[in-house]
N, C-alpha and C. Protein backbone atom coordinates (compact mmCIF):
# COMPACT_ATOMS: atom_id res chain seq x y z
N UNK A 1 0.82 -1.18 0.00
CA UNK A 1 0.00 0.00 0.00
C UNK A 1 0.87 1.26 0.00
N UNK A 2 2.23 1.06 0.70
CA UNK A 2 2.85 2.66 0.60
C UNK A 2 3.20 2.68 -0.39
N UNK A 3 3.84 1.28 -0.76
CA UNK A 3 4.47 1.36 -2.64
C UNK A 3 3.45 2.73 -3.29
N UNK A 4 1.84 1.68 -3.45
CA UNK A 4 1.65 2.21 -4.61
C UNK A 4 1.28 3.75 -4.29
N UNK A 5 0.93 4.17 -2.95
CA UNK A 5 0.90 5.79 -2.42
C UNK A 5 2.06 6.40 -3.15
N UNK A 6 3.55 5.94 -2.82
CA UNK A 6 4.37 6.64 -3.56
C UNK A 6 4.62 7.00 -5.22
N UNK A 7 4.09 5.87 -5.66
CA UNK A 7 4.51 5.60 -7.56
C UNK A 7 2.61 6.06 -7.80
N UNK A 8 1.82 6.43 -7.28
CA UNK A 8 0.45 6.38 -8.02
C UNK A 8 0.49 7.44 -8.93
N UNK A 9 -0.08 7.33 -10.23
CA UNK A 9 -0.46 8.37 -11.48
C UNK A 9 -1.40 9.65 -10.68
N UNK A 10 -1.22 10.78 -11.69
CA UNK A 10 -1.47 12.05 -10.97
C UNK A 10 -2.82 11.58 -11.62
N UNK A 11 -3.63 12.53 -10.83
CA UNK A 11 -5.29 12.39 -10.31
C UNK A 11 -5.36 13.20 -12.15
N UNK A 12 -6.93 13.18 -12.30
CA UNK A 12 -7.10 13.82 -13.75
C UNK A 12 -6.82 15.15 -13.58
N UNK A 13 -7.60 15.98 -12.65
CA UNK A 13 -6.80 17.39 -12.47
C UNK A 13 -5.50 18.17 -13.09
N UNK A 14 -4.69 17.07 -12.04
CA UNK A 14 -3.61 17.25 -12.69
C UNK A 14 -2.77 17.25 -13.93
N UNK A 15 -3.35 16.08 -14.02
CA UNK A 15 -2.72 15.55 -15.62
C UNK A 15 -3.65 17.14 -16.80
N UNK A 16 -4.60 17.33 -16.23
CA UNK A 16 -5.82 18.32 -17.26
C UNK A 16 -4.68 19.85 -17.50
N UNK A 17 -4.11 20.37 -15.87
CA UNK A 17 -3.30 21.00 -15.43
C UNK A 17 -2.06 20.69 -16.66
N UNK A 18 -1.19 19.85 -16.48
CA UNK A 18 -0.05 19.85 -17.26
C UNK A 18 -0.50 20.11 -18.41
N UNK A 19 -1.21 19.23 -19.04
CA UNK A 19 -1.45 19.73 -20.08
C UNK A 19 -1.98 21.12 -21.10
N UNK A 20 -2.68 21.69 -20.07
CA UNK A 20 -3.11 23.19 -19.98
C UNK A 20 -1.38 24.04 -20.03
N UNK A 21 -0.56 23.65 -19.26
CA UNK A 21 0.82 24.12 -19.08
C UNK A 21 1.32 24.17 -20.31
N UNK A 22 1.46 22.95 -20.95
CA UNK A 22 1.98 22.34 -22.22
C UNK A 22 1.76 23.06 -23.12
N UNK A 23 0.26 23.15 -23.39
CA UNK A 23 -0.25 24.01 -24.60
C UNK A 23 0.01 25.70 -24.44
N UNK A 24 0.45 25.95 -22.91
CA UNK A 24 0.99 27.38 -23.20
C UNK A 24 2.17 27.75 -23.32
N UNK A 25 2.60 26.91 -22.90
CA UNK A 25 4.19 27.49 -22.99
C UNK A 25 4.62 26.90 -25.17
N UNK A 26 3.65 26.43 -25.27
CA UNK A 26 3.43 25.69 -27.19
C UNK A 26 3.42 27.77 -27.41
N UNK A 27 2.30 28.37 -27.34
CA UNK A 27 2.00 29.02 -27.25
C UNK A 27 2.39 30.54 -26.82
N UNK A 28 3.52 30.50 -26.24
CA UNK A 28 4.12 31.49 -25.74
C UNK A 28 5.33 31.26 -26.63
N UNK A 29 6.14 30.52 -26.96
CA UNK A 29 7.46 29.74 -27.55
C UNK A 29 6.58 31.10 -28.97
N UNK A 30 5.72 30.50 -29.39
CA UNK A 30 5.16 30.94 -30.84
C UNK A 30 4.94 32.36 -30.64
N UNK A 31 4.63 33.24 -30.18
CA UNK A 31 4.58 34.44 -29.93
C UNK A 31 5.53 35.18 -29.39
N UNK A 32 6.72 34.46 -29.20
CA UNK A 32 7.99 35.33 -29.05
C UNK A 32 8.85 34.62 -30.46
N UNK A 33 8.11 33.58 -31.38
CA UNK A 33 8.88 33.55 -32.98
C UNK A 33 8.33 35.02 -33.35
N UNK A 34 6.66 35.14 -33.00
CA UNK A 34 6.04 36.25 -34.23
C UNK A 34 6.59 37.51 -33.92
N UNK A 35 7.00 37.83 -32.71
CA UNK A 35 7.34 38.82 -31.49
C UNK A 35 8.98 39.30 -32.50
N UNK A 36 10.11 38.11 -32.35
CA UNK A 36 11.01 38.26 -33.32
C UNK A 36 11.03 38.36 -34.76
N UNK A 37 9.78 38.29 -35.42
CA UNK A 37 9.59 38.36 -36.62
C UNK A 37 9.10 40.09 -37.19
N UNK A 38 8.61 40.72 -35.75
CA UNK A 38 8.20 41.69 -36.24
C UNK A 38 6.89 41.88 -36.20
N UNK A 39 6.51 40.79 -36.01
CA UNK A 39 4.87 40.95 -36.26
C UNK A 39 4.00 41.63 -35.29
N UNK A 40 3.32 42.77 -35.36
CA UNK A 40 2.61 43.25 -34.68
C UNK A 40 2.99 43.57 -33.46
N UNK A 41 4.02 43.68 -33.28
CA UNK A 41 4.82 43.98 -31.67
C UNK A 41 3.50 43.87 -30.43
N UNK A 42 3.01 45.24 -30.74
CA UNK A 42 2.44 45.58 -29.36
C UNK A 42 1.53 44.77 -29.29
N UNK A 43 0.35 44.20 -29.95
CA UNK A 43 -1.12 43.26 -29.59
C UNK A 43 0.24 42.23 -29.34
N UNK A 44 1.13 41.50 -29.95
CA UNK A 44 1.52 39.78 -29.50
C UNK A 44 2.37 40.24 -28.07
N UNK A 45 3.27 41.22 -27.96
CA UNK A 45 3.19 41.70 -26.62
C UNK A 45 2.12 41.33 -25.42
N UNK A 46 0.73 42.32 -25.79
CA UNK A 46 -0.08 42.09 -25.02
C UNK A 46 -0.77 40.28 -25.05
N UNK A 47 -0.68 40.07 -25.83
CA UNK A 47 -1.25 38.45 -26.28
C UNK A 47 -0.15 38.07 -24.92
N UNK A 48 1.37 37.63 -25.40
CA UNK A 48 2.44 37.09 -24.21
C UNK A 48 2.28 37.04 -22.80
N UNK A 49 1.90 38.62 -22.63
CA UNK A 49 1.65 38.49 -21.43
C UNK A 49 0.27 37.95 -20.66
N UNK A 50 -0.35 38.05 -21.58
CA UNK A 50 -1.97 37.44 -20.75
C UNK A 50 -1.64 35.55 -20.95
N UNK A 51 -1.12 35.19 -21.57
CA UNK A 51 -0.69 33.74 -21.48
C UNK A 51 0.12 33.45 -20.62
N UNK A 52 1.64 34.33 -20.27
CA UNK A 52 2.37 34.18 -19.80
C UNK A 52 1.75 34.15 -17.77
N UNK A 53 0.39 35.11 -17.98
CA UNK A 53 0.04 35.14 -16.38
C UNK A 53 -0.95 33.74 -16.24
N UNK A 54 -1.44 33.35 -17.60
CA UNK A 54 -2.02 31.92 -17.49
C UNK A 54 -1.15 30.88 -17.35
N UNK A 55 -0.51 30.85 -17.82
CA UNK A 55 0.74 29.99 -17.48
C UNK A 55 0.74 29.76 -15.31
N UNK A 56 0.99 30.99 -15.08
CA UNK A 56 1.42 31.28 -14.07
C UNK A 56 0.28 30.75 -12.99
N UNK A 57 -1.09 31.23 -13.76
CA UNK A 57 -2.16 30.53 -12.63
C UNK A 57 -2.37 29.04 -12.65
N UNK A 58 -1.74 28.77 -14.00
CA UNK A 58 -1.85 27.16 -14.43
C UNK A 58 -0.87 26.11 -13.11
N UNK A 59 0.29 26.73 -13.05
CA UNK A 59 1.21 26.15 -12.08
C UNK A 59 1.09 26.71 -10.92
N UNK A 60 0.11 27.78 -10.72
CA UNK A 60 -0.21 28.03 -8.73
C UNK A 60 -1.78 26.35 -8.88
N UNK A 61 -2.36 26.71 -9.89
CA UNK A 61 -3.31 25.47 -9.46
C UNK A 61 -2.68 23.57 -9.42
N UNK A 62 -1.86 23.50 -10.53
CA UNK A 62 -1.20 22.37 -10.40
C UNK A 62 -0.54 22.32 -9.09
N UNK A 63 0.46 23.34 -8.67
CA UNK A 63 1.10 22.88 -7.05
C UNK A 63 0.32 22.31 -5.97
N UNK A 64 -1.25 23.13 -6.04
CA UNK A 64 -2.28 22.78 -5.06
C UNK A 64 -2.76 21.37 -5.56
N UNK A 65 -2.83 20.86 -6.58
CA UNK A 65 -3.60 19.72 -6.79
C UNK A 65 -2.18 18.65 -6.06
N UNK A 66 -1.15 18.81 -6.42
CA UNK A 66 0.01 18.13 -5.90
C UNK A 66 0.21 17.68 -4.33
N UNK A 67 -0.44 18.92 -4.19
CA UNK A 67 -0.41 18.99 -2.50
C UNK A 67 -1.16 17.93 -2.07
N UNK A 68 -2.34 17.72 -2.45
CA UNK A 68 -3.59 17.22 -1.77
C UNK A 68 -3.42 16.08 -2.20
N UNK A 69 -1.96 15.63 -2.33
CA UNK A 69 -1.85 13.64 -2.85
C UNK A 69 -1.30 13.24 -1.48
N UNK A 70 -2.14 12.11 -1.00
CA UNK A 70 -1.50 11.66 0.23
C UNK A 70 -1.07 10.49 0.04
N UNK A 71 -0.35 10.82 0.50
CA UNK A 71 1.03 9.51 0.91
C UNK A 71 1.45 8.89 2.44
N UNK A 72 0.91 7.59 2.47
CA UNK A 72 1.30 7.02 3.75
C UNK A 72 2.70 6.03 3.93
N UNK A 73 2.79 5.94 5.39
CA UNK A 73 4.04 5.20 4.97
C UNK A 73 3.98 3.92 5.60
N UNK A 74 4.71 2.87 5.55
CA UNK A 74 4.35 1.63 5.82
C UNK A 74 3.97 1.54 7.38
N UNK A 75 4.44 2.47 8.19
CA UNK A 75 4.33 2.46 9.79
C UNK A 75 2.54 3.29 10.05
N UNK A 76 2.71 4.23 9.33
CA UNK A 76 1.24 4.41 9.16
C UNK A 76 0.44 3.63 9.23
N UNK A 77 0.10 2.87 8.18
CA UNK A 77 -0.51 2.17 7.60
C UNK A 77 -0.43 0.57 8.69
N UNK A 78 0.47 0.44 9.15
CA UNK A 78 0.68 -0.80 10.00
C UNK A 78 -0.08 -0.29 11.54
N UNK A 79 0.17 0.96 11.64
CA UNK A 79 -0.38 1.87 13.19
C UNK A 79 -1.97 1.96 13.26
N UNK A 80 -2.38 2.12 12.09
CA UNK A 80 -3.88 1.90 11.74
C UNK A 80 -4.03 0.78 11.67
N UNK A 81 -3.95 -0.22 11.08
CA UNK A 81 -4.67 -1.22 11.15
C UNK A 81 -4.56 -2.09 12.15
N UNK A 82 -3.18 -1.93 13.45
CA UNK A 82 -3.37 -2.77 14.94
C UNK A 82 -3.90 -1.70 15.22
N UNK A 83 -4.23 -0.79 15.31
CA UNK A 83 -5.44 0.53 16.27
C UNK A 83 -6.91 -0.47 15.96
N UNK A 84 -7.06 -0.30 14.34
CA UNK A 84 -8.59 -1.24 14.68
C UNK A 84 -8.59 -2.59 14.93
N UNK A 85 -7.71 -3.45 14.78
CA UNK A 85 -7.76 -4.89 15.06
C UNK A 85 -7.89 -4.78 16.76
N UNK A 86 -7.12 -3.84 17.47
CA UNK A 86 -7.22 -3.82 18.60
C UNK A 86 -8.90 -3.26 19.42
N UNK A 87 -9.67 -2.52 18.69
CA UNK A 87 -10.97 -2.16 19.02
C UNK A 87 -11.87 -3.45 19.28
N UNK A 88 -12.57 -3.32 20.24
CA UNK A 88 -13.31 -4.20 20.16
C UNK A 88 -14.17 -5.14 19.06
N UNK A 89 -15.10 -5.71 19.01
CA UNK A 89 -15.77 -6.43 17.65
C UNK A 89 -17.12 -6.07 17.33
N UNK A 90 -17.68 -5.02 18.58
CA UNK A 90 -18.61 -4.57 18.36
C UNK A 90 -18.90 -3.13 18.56
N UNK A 91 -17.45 -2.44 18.42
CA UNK A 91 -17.01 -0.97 18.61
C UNK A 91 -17.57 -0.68 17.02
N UNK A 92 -18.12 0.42 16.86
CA UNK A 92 -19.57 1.11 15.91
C UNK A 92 -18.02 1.72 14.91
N UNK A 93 -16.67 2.15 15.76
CA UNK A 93 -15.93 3.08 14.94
C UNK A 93 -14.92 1.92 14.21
N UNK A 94 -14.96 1.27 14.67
CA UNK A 94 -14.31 -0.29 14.72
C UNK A 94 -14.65 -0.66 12.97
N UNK A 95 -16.59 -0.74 12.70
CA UNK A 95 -16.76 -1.32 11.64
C UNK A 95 -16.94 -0.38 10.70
N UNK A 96 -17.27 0.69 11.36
CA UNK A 96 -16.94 2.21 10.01
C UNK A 96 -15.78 2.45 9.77
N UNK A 97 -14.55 1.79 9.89
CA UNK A 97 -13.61 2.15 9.51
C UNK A 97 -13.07 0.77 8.52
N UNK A 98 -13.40 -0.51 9.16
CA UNK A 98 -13.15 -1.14 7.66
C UNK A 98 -14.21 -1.17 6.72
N UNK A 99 -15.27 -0.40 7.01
CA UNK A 99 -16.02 -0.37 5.74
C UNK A 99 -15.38 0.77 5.28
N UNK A 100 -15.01 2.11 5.41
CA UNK A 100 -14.59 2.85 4.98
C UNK A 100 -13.20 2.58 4.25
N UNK A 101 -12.30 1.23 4.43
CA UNK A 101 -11.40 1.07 3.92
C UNK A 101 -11.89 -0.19 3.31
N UNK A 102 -13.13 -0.68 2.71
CA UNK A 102 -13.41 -1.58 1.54
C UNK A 102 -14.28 -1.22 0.64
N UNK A 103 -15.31 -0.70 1.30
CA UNK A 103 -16.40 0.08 0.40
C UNK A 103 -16.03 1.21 -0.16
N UNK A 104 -16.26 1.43 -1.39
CA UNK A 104 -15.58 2.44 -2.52
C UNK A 104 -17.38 3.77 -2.06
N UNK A 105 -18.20 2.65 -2.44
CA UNK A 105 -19.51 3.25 -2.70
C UNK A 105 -20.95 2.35 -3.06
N UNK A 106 -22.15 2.99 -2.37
CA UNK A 106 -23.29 1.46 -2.83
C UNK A 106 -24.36 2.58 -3.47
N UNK A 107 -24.83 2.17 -4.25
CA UNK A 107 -26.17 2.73 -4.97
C UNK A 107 -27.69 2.07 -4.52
N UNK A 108 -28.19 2.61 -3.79
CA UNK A 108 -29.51 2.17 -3.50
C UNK A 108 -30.66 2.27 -4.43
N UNK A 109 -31.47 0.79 -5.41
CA UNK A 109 -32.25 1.38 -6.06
C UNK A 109 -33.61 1.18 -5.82
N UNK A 110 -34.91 0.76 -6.45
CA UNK A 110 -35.99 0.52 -6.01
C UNK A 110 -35.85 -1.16 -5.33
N UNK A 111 -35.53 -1.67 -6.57
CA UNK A 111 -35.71 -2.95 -6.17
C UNK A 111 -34.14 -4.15 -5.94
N UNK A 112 -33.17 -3.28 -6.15
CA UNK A 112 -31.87 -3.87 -6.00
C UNK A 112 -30.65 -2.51 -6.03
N UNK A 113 -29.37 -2.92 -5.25
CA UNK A 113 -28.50 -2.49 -5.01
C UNK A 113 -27.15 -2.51 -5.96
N UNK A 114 -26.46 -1.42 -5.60
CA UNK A 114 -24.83 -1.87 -6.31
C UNK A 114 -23.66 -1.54 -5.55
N UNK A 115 -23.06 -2.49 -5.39
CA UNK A 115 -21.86 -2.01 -4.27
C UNK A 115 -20.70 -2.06 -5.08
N UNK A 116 -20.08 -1.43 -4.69
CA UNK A 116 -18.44 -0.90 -5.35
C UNK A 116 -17.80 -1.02 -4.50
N UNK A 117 -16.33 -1.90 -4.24
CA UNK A 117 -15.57 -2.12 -3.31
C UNK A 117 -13.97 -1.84 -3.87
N UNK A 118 -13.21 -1.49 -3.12
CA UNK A 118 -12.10 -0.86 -3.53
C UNK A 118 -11.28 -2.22 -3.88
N UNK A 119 -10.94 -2.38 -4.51
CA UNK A 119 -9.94 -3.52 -5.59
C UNK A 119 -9.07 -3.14 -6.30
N UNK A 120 -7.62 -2.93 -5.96
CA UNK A 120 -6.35 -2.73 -6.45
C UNK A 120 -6.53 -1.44 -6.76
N UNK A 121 -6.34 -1.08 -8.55
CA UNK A 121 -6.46 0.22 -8.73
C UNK A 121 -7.37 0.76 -9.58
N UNK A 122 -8.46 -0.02 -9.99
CA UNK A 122 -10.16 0.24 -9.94
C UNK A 122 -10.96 -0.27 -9.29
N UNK A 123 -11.61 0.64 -8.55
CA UNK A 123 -13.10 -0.44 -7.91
C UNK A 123 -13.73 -1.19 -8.76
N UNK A 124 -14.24 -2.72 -8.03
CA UNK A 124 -14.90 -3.22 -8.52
C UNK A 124 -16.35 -3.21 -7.78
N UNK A 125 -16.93 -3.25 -9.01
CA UNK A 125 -18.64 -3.25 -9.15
C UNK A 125 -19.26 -4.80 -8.76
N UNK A 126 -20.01 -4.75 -8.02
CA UNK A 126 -20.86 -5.87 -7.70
C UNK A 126 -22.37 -5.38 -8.17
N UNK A 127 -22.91 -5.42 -9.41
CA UNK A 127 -24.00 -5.24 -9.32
C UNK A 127 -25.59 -5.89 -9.14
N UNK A 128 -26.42 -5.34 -9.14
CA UNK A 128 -28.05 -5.79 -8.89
C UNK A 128 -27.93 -6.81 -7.91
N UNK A 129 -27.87 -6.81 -6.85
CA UNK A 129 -27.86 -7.35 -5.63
C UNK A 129 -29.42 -7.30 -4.91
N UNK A 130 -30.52 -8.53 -5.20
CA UNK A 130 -32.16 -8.05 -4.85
C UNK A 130 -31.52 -7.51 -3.29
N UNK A 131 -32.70 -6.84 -3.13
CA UNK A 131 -32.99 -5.65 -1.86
C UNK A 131 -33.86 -7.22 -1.50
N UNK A 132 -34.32 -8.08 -1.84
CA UNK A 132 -35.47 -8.76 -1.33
C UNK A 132 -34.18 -9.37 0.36
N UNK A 133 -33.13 -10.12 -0.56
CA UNK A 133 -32.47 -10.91 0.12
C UNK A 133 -31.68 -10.30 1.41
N UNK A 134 -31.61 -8.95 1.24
CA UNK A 134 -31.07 -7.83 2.12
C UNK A 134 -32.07 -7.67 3.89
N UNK A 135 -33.32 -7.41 3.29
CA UNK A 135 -34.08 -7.14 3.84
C UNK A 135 -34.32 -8.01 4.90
N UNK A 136 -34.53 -8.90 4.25
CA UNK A 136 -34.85 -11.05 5.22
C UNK A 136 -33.67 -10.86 6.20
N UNK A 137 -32.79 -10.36 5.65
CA UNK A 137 -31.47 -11.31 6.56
C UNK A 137 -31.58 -9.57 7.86
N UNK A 138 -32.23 -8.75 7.42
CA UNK A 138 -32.10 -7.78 8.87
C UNK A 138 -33.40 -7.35 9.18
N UNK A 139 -34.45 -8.19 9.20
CA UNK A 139 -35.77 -7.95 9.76
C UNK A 139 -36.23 -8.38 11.02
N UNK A 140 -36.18 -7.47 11.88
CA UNK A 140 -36.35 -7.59 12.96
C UNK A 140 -35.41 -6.70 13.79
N UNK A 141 -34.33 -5.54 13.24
CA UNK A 141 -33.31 -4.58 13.13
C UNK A 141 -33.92 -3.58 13.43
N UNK A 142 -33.12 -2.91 14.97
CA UNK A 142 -33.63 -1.01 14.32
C UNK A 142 -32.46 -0.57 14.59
N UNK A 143 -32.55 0.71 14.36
CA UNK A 143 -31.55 1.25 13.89
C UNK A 143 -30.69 1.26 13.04
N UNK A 144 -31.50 0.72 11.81
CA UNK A 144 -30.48 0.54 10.70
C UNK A 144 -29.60 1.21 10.46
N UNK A 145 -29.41 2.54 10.12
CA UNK A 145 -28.86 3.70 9.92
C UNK A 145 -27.88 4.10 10.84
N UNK A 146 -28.10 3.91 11.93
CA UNK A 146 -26.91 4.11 12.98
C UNK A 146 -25.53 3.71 12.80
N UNK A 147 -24.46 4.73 12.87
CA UNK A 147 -23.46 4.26 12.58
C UNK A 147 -23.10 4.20 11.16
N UNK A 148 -23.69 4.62 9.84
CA UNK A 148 -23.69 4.33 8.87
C UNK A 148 -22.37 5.72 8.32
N UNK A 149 -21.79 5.21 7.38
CA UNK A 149 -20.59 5.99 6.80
C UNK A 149 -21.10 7.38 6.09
N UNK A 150 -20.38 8.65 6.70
CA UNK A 150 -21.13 9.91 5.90
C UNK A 150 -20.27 10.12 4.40
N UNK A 151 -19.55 9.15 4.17
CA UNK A 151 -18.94 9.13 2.54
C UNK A 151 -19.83 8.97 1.73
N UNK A 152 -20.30 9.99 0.91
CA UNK A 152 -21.07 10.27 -0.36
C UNK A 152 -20.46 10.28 -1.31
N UNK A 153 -20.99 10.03 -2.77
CA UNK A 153 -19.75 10.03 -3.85
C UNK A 153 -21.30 11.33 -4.81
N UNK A 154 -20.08 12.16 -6.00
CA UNK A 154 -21.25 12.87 -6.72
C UNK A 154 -22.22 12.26 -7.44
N UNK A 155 -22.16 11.37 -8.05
CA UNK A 155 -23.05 10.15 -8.75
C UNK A 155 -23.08 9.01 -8.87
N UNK A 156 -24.42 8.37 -8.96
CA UNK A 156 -24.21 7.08 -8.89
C UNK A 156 -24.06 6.44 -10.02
N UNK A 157 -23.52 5.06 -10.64
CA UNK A 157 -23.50 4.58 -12.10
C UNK A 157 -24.95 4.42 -12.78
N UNK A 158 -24.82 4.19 -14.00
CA UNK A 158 -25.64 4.37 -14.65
C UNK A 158 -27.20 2.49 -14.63
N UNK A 159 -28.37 3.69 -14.13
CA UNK A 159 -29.31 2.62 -13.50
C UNK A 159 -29.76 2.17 -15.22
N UNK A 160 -29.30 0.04 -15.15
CA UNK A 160 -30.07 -0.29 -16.25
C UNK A 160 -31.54 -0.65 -15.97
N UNK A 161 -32.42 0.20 -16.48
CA UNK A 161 -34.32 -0.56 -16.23
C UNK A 161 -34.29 -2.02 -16.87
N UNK A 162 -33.66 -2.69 -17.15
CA UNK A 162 -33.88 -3.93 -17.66
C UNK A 162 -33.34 -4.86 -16.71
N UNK A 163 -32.53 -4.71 -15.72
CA UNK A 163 -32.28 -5.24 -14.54
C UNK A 163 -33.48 -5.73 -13.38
């Protein structure tokens, strides 16, 4: 796990970022040819510099996306997981935390579910799971909800009606 924290590919942001970089400095290179050519001095002037300050906001936003990559290290990662092995078996923070470190994300639908569980370096999808078989096995339950993980994701995958 620290391995791949250390070697993991930059998030899309980033990569969107470099490339935004790429195409200006393409772009600036070319406007100091036209700049030496004579051409229009003052507008490719003004052109240079309004790229040259995009440039500039391009790499204040890439540093921040850089920032926000976390990286653990093997003692970390070993310190957490005897912290919860050591919690009791029916400690509430105990099982929100390995669900929070297996469950990616679940989609609740009318009549069946989809759970997404974190698997190497794409989640995998478990889908249409009946709600019938869910239900049986915790009837007679309250408090379902208690204790339940406040990790939301922005959308859920795409619901097939033929399911």
């Amino acid at each position: 796990m620290a391995e791949e924290c250390t070697k993991s590919p930059d998030n899309l942001t980033a990569k969107a970022l470099k490339k935004a970089i790429r195409e200006a400095d393409t772009a600036i290179e070319n406007l100091w040819k036209a700049i030496e050519q004579g051409q229009a001095v003052e507008m490719l002037t003004d052109r240079l510099n309004k790229r040259m300050a995009e440039k500039a906001e391009l790499e204040a936003q890439l540093a921040i996306e850089e920032n926000k990559k976390i990286t653990l290290t093997e003692a970390q990662i070993l310190a957490f997981l005897d912290y919860v092995c050591e919690m009791p078996a029916d400690d509430v923070n105990k099982r929100r935390a390995i669900i929070n470190i297996f469950v990616h994300s679940i989609y609740l639908y009318d009549a069946h579910f989809t759970l997404i569980i974190n698997a190497s370096k794409k989640p995998l999808s478990i889908d249409n799971i009946p709600l019938d078989d869910i239900e049986t096995a915790f009837e007679g339950e309250t408090g379902a909800s208690e204790g339940c993980s406040s990790l939301s994701t922005p959308a859920p995958p795409r619901y097939d009606k033929s399911a």
